[in-house]
Protein backbone atom coordinates (compact mmCIF):
# COMPACT_ATOMS: atom_id res chain seq x y z
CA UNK A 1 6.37 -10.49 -25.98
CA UNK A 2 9.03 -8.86 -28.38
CA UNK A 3 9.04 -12.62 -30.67
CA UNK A 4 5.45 -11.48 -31.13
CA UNK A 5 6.01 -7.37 -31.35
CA UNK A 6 9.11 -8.86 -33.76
CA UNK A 7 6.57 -10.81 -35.61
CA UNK A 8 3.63 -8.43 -35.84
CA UNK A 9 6.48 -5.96 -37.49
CA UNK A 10 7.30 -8.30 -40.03
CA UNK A 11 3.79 -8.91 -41.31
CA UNK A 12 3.94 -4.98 -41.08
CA UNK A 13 6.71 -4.48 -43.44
CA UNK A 14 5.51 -7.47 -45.96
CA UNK A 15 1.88 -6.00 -45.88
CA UNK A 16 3.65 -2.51 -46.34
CA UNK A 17 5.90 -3.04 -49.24
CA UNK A 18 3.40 -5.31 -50.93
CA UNK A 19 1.02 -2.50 -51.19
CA UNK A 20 3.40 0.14 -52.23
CA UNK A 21 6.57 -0.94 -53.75
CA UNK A 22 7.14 -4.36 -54.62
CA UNK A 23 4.74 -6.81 -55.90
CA UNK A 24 4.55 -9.54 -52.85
CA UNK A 25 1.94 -11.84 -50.92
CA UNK A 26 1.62 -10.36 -47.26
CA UNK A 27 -1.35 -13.52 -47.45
CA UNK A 28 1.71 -15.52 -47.15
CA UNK A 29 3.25 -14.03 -44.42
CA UNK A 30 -0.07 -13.97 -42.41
CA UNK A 31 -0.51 -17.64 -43.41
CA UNK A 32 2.95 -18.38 -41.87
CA UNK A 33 2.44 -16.91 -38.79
CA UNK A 34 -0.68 -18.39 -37.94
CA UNK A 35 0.91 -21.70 -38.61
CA UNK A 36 3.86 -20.96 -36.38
């Protein structure tokens, strides 16, 4: 339960900064996860 709370924050952030601040692929992360 927290790996997945733990995970679901990370997409968070990634999704989060790569919307605001930085120019990232939160597709990636989301790809990633579903793979893992």
């Amino acid at each position: 339960m927290l790996g997945d709370l733990a995970a679901f924050g990370g997409l968070f952030l990634t999704a989060f900064a790569a919307a605001t601040i930085l120019p990232l692929q939160s597709e990636a992360a989301l790809v990633g996860l579903l793979l893992a």
